[in-house]
N, C-alpha and C. Protein backbone atom coordinates (compact mmCIF):
# COMPACT_ATOMS: atom_id res chain seq x y z
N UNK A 1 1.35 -2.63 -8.43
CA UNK A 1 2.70 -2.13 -8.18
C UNK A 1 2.67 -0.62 -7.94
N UNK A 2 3.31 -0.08 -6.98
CA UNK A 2 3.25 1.20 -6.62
C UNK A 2 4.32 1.52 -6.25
N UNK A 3 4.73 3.19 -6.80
CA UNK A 3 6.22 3.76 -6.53
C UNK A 3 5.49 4.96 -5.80
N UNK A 4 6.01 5.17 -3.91
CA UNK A 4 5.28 6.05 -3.40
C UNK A 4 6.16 6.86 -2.40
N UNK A 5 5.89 7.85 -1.87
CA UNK A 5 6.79 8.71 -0.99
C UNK A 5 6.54 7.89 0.11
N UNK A 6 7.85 8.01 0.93
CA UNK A 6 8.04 7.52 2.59
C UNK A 6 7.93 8.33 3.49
N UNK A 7 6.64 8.20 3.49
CA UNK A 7 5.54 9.00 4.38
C UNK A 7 4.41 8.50 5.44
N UNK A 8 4.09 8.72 6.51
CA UNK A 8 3.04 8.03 7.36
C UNK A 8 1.61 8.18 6.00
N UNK A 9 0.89 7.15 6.29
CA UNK A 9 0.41 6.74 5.42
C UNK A 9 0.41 5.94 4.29
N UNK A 10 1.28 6.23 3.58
CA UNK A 10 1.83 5.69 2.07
C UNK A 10 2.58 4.53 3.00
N UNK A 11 3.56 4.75 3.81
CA UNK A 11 4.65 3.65 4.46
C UNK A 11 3.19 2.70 5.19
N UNK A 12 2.62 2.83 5.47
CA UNK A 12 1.76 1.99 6.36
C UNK A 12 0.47 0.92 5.15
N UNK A 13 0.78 0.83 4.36
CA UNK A 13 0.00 0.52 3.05
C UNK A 13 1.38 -0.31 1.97
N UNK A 14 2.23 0.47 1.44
CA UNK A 14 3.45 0.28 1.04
C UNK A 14 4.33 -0.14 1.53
N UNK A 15 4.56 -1.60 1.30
CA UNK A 15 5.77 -2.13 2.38
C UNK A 15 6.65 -2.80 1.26
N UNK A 16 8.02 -1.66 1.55
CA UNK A 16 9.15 -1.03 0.35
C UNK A 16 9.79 -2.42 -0.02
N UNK A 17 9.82 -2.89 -1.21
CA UNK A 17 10.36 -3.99 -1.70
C UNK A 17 9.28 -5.51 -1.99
N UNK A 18 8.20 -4.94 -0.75
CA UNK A 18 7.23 -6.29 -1.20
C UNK A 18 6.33 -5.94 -2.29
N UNK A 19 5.18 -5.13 -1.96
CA UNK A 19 4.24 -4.23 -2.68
C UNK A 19 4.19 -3.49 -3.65
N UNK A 20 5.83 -2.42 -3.42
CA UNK A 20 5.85 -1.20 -4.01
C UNK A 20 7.51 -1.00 -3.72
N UNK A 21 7.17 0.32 -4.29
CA UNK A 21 8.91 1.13 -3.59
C UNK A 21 8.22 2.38 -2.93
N UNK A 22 9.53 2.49 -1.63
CA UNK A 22 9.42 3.57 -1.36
C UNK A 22 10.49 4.85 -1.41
N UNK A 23 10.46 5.79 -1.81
CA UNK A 23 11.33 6.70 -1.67
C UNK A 23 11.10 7.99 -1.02
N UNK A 24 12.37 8.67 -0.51
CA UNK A 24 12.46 9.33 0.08
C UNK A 24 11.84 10.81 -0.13
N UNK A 25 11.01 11.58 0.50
CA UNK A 25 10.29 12.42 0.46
C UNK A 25 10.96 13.95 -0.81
N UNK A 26 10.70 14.46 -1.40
CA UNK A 26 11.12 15.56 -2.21
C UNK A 26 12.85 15.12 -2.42
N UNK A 27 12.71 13.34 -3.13
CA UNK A 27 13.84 13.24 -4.12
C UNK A 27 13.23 13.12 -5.61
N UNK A 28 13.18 13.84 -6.00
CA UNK A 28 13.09 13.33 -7.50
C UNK A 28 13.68 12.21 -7.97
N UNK A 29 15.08 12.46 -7.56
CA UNK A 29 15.95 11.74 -8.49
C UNK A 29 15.87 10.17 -8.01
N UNK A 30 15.90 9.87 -6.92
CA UNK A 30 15.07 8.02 -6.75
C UNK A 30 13.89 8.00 -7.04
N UNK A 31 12.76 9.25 -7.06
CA UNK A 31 11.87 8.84 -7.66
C UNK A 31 11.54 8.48 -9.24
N UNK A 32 12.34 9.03 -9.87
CA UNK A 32 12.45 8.55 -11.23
C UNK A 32 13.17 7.49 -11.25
N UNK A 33 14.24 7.04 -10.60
CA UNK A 33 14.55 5.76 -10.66
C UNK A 33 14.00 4.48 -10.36
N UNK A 34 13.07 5.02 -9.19
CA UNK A 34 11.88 4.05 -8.85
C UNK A 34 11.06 3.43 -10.06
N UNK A 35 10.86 5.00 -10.75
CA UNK A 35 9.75 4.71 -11.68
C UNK A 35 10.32 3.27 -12.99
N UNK A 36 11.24 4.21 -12.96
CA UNK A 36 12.12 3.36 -14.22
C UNK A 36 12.11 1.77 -14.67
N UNK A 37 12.41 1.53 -12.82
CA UNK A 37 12.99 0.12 -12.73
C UNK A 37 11.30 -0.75 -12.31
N UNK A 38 10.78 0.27 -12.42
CA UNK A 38 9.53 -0.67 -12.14
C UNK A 38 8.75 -0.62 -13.32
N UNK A 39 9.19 0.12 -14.42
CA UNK A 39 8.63 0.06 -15.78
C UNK A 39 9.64 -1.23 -16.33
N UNK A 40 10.58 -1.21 -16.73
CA UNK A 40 11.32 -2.09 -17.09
C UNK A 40 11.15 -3.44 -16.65
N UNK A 41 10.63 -3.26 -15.52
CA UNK A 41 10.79 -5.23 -15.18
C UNK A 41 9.39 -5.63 -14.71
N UNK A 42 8.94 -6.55 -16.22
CA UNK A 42 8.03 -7.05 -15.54
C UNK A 42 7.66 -8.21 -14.25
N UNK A 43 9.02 -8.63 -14.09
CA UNK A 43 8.35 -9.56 -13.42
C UNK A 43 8.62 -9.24 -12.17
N UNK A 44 8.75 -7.45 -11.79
CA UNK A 44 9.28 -6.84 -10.03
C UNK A 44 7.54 -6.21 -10.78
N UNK A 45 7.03 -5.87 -11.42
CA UNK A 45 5.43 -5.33 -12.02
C UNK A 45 4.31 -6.62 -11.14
N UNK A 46 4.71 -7.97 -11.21
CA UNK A 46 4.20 -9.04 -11.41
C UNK A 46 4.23 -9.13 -9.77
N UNK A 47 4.86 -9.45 -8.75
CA UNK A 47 5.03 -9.76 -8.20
C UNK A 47 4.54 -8.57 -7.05
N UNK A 48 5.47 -7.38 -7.38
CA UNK A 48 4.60 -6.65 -6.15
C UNK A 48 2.51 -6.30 -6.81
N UNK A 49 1.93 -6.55 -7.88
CA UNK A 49 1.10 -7.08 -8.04
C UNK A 49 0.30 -8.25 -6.70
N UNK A 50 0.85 -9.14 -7.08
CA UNK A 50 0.85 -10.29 -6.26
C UNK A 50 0.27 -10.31 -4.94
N UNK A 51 2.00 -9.51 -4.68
CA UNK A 51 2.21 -9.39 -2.96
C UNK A 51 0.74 -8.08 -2.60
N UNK A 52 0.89 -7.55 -3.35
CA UNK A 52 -0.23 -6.33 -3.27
C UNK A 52 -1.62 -7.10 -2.91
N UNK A 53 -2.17 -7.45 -4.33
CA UNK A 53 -3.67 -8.22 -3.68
C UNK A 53 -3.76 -9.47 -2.38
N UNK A 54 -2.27 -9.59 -2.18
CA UNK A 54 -2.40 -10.36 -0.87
C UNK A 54 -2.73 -9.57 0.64
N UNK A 55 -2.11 -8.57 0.34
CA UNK A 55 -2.34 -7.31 2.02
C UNK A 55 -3.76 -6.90 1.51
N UNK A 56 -4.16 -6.72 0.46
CA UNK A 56 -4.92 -5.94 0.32
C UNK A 56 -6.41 -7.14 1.25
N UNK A 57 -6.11 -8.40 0.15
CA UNK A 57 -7.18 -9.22 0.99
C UNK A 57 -7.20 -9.36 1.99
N UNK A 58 -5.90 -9.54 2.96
CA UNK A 58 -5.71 -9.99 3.97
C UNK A 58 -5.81 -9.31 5.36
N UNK A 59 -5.40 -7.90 5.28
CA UNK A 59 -5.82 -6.59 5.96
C UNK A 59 -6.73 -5.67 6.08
N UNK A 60 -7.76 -5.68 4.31
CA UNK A 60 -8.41 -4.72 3.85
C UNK A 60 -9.75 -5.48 3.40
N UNK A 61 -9.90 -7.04 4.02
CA UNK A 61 -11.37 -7.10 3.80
C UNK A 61 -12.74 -6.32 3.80
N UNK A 62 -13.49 -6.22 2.90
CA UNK A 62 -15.03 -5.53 3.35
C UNK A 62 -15.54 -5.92 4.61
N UNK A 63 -15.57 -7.25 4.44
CA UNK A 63 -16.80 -7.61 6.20
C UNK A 63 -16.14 -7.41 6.87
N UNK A 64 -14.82 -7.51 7.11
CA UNK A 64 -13.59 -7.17 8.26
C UNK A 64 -14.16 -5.82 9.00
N UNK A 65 -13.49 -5.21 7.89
CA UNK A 65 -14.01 -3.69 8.23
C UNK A 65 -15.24 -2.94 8.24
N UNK A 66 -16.22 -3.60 7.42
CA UNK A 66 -17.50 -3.19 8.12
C UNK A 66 -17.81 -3.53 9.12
N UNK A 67 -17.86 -4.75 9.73
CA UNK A 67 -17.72 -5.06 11.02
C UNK A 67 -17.34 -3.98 12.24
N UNK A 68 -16.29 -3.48 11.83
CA UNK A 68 -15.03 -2.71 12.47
C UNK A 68 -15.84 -1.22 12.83
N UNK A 69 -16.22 -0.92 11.64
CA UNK A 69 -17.06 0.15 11.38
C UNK A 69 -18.38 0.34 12.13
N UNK A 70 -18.89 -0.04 12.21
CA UNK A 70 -20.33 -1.01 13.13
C UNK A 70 -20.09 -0.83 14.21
N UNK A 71 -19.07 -1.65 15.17
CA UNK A 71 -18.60 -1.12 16.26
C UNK A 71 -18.55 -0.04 16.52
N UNK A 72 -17.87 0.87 15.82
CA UNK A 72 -17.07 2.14 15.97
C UNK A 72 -18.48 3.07 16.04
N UNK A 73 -19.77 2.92 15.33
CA UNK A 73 -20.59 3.74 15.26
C UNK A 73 -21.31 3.34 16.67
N UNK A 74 -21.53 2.15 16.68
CA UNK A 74 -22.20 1.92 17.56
C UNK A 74 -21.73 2.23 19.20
N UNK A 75 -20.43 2.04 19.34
CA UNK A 75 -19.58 3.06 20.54
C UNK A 75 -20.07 4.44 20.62
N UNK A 76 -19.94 5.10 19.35
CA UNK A 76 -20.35 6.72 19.30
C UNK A 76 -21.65 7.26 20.16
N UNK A 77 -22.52 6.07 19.32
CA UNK A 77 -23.91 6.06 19.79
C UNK A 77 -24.69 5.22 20.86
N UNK A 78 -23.73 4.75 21.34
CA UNK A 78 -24.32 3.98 22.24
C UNK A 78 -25.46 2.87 22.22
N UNK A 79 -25.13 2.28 20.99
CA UNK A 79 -26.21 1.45 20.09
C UNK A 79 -26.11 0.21 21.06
């Protein structure tokens, strides 16, 4: 579960309501509310959990991306 700024990067990883929350850049004040409501409830803890190790497997495999990686060197270098 993750409470993160809505930011390139963080937004591209963090997808607001499944994963995590997102809030708006230099608010404090949703960011403590973020925090709050995601301390309090376990079962919004549980779930973007969940939803989390699902992108994570599903987008962020190792062989995926070593693969990916491999390519990418091997373009550089002309392997």
């Amino acid at each position: 579960p993750i409470v993160s700024t809505d930011i390139p990067g963080s937004n591209e990883v963090v997808l607001d309501g499944v994963n995590g929350i997102l809030v708006p850049p230099k608010d404090s004040k949703t960011l403590n509310k973020a925090l709050y409501q995601l301390l309090k409830s376990n079962g919004l803890r549980k779930k973007f959990r969940k939803n989390g190790l699902n992108i994570l497997n599903k987008n962020f495999e190792i062989k995926m991306n070593t693969e990916k990686l491999i390519l990418l060197y091997k373009s550089f270098f002309k392997i």
